[in-house]
Protein backbone atom coordinates (compact mmCIF):
# COMPACT_ATOMS: atom_id res chain seq x y z
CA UNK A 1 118.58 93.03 117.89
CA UNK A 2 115.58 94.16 116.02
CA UNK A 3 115.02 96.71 113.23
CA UNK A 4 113.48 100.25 113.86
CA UNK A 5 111.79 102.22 111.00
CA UNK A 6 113.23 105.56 111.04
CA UNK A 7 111.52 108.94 110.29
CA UNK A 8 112.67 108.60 106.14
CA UNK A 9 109.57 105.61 105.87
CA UNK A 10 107.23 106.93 103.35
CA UNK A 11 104.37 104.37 104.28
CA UNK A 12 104.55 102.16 101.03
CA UNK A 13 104.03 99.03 102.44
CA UNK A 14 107.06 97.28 100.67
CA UNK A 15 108.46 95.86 104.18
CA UNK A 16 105.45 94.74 105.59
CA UNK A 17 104.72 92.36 102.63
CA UNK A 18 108.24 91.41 102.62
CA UNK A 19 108.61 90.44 106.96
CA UNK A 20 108.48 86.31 107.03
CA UNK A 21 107.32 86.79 110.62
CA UNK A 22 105.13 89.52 110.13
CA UNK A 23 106.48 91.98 112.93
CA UNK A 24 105.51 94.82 110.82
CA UNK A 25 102.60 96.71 110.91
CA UNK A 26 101.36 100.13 109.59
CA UNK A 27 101.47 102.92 112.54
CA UNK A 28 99.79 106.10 112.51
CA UNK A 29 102.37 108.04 110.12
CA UNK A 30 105.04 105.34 109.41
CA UNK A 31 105.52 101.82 109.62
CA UNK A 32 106.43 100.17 112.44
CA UNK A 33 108.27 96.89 113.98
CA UNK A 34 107.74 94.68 116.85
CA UNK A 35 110.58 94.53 118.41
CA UNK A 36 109.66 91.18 120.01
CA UNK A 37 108.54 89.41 117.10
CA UNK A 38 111.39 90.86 114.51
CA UNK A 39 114.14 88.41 113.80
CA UNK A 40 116.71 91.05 112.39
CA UNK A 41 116.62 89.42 109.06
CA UNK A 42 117.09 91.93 107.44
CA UNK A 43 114.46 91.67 104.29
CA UNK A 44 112.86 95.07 105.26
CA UNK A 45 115.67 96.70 104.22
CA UNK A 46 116.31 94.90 101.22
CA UNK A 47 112.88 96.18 100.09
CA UNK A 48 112.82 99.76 100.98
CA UNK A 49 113.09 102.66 99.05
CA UNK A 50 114.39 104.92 101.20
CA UNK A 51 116.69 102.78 103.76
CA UNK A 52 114.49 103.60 106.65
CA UNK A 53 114.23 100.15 108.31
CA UNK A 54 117.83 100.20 110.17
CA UNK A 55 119.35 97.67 113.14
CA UNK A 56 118.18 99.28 116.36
């Protein structure tokens, strides 16, 4: 199951250089995740300040 960014994403851009398959991309207000491409790693979360990126 992939990972969803929640509302708490401050736009920082720590996940997006962390994703090894690159499923995240910056979105209009927040980052986001392609569910299709994510491989619930996990290393978005690892990274984050805030927590956002969570298991959908």
């Amino acid at each position: 199951m992939a990972y969803v960014i929640d509302s708490e994403c401050i736009a920082c851009g720590a996940c997006e250089a962390e994703c090894p398959t690159g499923a995240i991309s910056a979105g209009d207000e927040i980052y986001v995740i392609d569910a299709d491409t994510c491989t619930d790693c996990g290393s978005c979360a690892d990274v984050c300040p805030t927590g956002s990126p969570n298991p959908a």
